[in-house]
C-alpha atoms as a PDB file:
ATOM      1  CA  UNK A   1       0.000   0.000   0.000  1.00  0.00           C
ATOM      2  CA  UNK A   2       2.688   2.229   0.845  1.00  0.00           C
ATOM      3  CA  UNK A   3       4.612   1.416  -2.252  1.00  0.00           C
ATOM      4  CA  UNK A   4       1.418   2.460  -4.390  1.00  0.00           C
ATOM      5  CA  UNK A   5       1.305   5.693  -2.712  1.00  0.00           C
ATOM      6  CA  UNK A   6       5.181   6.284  -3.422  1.00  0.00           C
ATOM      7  CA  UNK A   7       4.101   5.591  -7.323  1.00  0.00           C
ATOM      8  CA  UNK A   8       1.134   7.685  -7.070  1.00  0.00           C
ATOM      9  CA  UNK A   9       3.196  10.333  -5.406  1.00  0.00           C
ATOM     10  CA  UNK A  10       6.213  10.110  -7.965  1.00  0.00           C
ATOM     11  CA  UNK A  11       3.755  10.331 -10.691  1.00  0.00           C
ATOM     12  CA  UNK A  12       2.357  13.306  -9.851  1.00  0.00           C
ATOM     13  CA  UNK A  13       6.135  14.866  -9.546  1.00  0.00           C
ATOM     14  CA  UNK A  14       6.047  13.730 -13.216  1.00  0.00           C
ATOM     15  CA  UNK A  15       3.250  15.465 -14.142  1.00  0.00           C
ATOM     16  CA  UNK A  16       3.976  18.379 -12.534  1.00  0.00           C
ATOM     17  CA  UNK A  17       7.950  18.464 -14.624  1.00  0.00           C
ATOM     18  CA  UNK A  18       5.609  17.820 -17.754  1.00  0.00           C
ATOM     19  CA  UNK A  19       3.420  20.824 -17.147  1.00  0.00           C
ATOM     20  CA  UNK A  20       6.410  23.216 -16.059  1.00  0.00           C
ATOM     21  CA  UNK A  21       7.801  22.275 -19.313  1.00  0.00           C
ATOM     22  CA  UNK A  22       5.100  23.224 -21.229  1.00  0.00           C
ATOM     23  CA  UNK A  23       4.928  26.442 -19.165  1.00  0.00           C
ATOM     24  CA  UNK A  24       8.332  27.280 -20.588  1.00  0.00           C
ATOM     25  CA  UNK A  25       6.937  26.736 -23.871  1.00  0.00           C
ATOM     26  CA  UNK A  26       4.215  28.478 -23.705  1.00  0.00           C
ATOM     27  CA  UNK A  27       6.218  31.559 -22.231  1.00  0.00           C
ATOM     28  CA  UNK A  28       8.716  31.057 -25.205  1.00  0.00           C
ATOM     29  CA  UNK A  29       5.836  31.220 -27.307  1.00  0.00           C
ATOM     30  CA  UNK A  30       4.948  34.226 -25.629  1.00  0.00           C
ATOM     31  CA  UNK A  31       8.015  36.039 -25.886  1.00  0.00           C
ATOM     32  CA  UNK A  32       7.749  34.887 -30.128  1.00  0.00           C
ATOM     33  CA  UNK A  33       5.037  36.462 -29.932  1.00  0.00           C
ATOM     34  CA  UNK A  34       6.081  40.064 -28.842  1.00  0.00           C
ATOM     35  CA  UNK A  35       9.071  39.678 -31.266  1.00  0.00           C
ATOM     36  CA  UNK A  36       6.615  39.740 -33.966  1.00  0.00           C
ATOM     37  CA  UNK A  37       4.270  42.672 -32.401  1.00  0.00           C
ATOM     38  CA  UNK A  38       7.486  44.744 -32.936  1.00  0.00           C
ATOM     39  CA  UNK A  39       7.909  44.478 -36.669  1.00  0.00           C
ATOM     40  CA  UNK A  40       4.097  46.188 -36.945  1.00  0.00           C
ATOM     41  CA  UNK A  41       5.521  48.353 -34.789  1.00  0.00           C
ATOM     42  CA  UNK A  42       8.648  49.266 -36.983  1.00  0.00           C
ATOM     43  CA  UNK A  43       6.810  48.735 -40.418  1.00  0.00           C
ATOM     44  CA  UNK A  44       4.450  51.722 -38.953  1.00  0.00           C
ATOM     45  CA  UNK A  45       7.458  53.687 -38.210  1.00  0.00           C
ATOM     46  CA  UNK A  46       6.813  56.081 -41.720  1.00  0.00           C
ATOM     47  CA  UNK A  47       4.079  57.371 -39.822  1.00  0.00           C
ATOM     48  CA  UNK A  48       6.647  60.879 -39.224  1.00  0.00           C
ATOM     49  CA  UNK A  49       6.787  60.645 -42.972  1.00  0.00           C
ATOM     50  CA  UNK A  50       3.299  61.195 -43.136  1.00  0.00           C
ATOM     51  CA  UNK A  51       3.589  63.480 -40.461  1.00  0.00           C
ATOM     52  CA  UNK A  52       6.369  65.923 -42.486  1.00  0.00           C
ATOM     53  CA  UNK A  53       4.215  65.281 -45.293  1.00  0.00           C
ATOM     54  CA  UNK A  54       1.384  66.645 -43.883  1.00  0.00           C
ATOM     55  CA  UNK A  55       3.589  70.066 -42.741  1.00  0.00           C
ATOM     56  CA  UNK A  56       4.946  70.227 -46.170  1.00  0.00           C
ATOM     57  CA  UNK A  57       1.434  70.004 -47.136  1.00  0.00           C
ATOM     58  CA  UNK A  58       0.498  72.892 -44.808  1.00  0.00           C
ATOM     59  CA  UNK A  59       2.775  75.041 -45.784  1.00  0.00           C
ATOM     60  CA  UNK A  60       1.983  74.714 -49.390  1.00  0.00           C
ATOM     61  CA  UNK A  61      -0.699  75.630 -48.189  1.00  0.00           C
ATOM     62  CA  UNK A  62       0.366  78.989 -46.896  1.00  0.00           C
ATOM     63  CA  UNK A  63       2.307  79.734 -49.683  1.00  0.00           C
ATOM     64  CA  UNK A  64      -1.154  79.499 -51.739  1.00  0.00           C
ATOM     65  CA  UNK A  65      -2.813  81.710 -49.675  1.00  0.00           C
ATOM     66  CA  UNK A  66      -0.195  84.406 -49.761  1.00  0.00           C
ATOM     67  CA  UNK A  67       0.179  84.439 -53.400  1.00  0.00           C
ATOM     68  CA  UNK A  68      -3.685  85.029 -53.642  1.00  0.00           C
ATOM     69  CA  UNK A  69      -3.447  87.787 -50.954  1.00  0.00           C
ATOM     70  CA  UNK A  70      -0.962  89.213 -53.211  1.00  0.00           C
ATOM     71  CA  UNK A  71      -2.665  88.698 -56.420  1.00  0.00           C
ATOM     72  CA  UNK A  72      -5.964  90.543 -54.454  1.00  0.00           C
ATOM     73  CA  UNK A  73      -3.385  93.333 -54.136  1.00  0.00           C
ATOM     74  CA  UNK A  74      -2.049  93.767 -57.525  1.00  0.00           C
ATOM     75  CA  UNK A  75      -5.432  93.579 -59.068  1.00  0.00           C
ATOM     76  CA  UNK A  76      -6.448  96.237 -56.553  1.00  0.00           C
ATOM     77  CA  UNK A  77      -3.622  98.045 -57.474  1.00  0.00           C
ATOM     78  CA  UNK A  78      -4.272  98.048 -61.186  1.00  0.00           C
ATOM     79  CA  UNK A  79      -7.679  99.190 -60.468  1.00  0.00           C
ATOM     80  CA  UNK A  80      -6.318 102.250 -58.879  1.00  0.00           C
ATOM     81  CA  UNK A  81      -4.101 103.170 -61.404  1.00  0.00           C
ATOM     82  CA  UNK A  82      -7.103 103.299 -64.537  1.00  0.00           C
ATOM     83  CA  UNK A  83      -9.293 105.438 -61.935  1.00  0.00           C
ATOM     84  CA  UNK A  84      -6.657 107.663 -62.034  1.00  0.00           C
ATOM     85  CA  UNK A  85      -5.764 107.458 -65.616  1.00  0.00           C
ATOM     86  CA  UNK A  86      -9.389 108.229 -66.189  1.00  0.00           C
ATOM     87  CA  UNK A  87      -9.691 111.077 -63.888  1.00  0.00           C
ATOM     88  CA  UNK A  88      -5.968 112.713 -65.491  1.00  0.00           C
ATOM     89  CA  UNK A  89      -7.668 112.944 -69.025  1.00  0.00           C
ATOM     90  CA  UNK A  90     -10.857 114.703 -67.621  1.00  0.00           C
ATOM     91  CA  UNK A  91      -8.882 117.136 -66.359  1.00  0.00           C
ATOM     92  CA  UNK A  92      -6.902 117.567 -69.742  1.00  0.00           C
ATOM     93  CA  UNK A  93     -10.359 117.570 -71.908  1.00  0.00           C
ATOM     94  CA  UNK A  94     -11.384 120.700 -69.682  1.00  0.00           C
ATOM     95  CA  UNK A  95      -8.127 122.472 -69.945  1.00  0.00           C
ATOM     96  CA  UNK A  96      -8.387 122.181 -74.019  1.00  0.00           C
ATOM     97  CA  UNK A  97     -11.946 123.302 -74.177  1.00  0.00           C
ATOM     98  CA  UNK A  98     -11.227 126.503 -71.871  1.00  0.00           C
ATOM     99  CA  UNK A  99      -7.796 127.263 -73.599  1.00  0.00           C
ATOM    100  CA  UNK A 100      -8.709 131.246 -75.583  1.00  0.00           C
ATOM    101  CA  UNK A 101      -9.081 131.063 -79.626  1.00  0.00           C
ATOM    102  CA  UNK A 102      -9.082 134.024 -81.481  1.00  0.00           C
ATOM    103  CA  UNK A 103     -11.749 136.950 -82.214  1.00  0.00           C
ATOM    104  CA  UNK A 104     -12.427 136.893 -86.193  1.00  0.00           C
ATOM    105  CA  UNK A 105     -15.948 137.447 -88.157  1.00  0.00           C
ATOM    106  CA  UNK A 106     -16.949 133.808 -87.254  1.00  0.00           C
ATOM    107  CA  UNK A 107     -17.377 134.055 -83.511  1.00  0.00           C
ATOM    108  CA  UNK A 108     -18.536 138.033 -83.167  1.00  0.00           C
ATOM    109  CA  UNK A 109     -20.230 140.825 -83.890  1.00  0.00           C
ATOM    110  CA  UNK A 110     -18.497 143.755 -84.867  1.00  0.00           C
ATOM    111  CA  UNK A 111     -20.067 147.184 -85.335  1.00  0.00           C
ATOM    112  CA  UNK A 112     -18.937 150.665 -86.754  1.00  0.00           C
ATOM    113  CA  UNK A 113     -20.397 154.162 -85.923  1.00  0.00           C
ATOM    114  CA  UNK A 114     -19.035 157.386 -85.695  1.00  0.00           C
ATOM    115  CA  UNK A 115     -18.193 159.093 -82.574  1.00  0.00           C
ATOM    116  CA  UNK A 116     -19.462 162.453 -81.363  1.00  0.00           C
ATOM    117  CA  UNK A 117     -16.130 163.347 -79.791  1.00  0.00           C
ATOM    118  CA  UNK A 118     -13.291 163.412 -81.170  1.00  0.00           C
ATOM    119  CA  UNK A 119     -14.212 164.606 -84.459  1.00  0.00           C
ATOM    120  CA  UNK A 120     -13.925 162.812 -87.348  1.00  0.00           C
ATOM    121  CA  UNK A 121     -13.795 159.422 -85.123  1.00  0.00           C
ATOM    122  CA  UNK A 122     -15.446 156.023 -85.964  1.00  0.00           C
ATOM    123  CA  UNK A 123     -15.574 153.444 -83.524  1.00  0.00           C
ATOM    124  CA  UNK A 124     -15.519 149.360 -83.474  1.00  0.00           C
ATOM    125  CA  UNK A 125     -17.560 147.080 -81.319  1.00  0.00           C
ATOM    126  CA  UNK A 126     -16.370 143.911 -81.018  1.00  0.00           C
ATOM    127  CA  UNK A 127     -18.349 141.727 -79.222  1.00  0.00           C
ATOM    128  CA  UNK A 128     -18.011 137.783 -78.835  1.00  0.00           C
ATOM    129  CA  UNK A 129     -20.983 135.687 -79.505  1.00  0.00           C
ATOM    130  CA  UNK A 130     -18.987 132.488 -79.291  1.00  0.00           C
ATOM    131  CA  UNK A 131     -19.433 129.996 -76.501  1.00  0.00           C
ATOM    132  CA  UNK A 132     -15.440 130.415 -75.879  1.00  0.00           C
ATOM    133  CA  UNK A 133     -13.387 133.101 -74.479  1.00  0.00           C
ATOM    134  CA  UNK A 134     -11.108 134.392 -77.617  1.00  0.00           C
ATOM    135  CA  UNK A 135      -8.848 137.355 -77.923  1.00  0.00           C
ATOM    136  CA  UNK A 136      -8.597 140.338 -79.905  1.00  0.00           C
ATOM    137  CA  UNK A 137      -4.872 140.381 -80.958  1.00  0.00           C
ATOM    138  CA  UNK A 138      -2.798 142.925 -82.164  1.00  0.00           C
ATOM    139  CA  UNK A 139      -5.019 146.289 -84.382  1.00  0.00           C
ATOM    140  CA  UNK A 140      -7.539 145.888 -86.571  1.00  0.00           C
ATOM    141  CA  UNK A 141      -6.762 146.041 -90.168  1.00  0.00           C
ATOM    142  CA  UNK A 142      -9.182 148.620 -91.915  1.00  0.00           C
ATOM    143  CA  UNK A 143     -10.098 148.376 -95.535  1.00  0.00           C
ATOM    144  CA  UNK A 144     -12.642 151.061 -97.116  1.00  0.00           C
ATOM    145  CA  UNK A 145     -13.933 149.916-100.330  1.00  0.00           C
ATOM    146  CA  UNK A 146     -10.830 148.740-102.715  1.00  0.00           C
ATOM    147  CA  UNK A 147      -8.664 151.265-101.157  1.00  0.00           C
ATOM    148  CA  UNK A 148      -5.076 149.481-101.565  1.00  0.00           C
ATOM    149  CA  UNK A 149      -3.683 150.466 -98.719  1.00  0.00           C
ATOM    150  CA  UNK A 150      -3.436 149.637 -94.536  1.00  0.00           C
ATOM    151  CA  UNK A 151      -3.722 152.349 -92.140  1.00  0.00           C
ATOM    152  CA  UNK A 152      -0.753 152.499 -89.469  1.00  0.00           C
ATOM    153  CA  UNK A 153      -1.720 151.675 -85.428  1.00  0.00           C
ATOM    154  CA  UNK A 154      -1.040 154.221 -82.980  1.00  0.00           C
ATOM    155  CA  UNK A 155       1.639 152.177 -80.495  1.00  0.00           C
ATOM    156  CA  UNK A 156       0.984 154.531 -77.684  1.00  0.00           C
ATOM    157  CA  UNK A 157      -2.629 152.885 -77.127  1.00  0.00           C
ATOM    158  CA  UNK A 158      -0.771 149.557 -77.376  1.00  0.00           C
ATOM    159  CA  UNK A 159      -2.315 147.375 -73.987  1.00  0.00           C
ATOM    160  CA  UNK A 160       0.027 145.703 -71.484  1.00  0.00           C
ATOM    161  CA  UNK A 161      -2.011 142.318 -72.457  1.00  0.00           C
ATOM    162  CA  UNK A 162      -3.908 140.752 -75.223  1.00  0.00           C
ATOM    163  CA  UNK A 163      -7.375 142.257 -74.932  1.00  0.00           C
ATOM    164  CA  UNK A 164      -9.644 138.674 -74.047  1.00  0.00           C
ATOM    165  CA  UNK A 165     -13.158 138.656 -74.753  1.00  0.00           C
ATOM    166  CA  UNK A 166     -15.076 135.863 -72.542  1.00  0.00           C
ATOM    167  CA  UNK A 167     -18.607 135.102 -74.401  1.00  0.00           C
ATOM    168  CA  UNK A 168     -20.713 138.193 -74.496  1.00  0.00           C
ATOM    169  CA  UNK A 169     -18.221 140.671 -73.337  1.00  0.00           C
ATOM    170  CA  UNK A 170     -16.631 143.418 -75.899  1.00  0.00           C
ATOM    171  CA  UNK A 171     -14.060 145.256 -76.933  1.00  0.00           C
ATOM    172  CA  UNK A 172     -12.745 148.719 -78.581  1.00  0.00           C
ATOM    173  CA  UNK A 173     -10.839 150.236 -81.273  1.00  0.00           C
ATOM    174  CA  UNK A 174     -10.982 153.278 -82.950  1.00  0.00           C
ATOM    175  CA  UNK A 175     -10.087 155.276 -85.674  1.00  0.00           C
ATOM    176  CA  UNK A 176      -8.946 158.686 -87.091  1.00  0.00           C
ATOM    177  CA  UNK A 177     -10.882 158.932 -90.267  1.00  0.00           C
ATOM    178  CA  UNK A 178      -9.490 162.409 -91.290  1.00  0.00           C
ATOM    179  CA  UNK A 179      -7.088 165.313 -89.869  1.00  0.00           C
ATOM    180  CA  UNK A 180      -8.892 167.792 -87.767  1.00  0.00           C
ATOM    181  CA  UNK A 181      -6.877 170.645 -89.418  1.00  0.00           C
ATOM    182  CA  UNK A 182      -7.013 169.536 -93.180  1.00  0.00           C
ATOM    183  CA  UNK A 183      -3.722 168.407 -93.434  1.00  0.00           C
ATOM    184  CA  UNK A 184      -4.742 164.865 -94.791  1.00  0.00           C
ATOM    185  CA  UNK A 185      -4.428 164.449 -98.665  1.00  0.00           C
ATOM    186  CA  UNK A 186      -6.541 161.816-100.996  1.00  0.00           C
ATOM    187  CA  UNK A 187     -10.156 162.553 -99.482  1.00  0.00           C
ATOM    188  CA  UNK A 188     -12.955 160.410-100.300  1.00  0.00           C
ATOM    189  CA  UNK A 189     -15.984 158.930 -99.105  1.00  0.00           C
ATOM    190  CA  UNK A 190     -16.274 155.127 -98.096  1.00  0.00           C
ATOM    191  CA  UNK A 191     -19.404 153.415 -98.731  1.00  0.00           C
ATOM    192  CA  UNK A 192     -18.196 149.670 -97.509  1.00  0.00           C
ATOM    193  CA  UNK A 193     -16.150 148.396 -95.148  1.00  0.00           C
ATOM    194  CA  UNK A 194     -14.246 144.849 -94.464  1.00  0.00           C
ATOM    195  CA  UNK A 195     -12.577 144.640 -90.915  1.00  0.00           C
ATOM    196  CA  UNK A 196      -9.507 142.068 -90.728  1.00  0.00           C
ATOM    197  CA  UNK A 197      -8.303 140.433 -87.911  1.00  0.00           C
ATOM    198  CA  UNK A 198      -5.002 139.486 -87.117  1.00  0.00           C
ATOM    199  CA  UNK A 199      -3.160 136.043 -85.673  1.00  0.00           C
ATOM    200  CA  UNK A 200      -0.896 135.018 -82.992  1.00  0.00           C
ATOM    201  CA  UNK A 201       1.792 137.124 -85.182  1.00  0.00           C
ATOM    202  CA  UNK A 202       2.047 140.901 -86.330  1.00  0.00           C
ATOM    203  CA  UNK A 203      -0.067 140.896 -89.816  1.00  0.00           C
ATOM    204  CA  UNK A 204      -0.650 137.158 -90.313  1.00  0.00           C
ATOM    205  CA  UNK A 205      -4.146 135.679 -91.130  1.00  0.00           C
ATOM    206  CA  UNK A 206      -6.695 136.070 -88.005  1.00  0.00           C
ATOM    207  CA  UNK A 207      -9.699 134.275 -89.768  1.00  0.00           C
ATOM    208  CA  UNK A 208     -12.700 135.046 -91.118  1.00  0.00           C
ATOM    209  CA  UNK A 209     -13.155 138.914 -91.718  1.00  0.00           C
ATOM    210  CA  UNK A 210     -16.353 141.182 -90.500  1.00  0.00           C
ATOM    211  CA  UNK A 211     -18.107 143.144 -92.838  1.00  0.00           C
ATOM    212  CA  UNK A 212     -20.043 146.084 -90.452  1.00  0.00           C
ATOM    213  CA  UNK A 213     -22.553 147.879 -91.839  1.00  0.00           C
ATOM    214  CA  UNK A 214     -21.853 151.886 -92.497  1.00  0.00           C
ATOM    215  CA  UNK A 215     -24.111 155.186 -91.863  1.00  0.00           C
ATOM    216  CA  UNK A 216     -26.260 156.007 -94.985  1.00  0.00           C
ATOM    217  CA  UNK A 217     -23.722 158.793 -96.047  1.00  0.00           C
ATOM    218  CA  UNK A 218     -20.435 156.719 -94.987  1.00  0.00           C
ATOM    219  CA  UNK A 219     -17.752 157.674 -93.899  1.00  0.00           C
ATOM    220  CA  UNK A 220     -15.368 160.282 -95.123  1.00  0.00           C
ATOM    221  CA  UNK A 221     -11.288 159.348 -94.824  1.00  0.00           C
ATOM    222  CA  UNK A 222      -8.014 160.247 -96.134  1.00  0.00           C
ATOM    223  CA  UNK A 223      -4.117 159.669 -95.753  1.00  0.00           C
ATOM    224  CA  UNK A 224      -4.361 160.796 -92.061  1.00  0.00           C
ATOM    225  CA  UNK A 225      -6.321 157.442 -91.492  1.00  0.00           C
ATOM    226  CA  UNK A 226      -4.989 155.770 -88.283  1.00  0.00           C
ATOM    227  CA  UNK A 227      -6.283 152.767 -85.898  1.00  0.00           C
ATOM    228  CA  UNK A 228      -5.807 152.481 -82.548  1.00  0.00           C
ATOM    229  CA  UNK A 229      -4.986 148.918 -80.331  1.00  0.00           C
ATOM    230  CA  UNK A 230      -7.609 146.401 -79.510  1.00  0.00           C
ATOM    231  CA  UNK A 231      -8.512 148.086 -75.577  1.00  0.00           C
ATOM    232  CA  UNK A 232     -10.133 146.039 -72.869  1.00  0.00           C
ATOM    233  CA  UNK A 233     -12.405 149.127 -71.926  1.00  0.00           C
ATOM    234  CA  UNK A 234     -14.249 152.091 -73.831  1.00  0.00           C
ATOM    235  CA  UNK A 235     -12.566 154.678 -71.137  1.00  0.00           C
ATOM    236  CA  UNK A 236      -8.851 153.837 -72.666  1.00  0.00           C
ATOM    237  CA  UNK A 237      -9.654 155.216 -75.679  1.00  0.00           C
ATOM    238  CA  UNK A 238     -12.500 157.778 -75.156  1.00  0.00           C
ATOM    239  CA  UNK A 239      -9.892 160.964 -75.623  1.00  0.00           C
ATOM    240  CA  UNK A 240      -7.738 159.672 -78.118  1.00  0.00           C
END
């Protein structure tokens, strides 16, 4: 009986080596195990790959946005610049369509009737029906009938400035017809008149010439005939 027990007792020390062997095994198994959980672990490794990816991705993504913040700008930039543009050639229109032109038959009305004092006097109205201011250069340039001839100006009623005329405002010449004392030679009576204008130079073309209408009995002239500037006012020439 004893001896049975000794067996029974020995075989369970068996058993027991058996199943602490297999314990080892399974642990081995175990630690085989973990080896391979690494290489996941190291195959997933290229995840900061993905990660510098991603921050080269966001700044790309910077970089876009700036470049349409400064495309926003350049485009405002340009719009600027035509308003502008636009507003620079207003301006030069209305400088051109205020700049002066000149007085001539075209743009006034020009009259001719003798004065009571001085003697012997006729006087020209100029005044400008245009819808610009223009200027009355120089003298005017008297011609009675086909007389083949031009009177001389005075130069002592010669203005500091060109005499302007804004639209509806006038201006005055006048001139000797005759010498008070008889001195004049060549006498005769005018029955038509053509007034000539002059340009930006002494004696060159002014434009369109005025043809005033005369007194029933005309006016008498001879080789004393003499004209007088352009004047701004009546009063500059009144005693002459």
């Amino acid at each position: 009986m004893r001896h049975i027990r000794l067996l029974a007792a020995a075989g369970t020390a068996v058993t027991a080596l058996a199943l602490s062997a297999c314990g080892a095994d399974g642990t081995g198994t175990k630690d085989e195990g973990a080896s391979r959980s690494v290489s996941p672990t190291a195959t997933a490794a290229p995840t900061p790959d993905k990660a510098a990816g991603g921050t080269n991705a966001g700044t790309h993504a910077t970089r876009t946005h700036t470049s349409g913040g400064t495309s926003g700008s350049t485009a405002g930039g340009s719009r600027t610049g035509g308003s502008g543009t636009t507003t620079g050639s207003s301006g030069t229109s209305g400088s051109s369509g205020s700049s002066p032109v000149l007085c001539n038959g075209a743009n006034t009305h020009v009259t001719a009737r003798p004065m009571s004092r001085p003697l012997n006097h006729m006087l020209l109205t100029v005044t400008n029906t245009g819808r610009r201011t223009c200027e009355l250069t120089y003298y005017p340039i008297v011609r009675f009938d086909e007389m083949q001839w031009a009177p001389q100006a005075d130069k002592d009623t010669q203005p500091q400035a060109v005499t302007t005329l804004k639209p509806g405002e006038s201006g005055y010449a006048s001139v000797r017809l005759s010498a008070g004392d008889g001195s004049g030679e060549g006498g005769t009576t005018a029955r038509r008149l053509t007034l000539m204008f002059q340009g930006m130079t002494p004696n060159s073309d002014g434009g369109a010439t005025a043809t005033p209408a005369l007194p029933a009995k005309g006016f008498y002239y001879d080789s004393s005939l003499t004209v007088t500037y352009w004047q701004q006012s009546l009063g500059d020439i009144a005693d002459w």
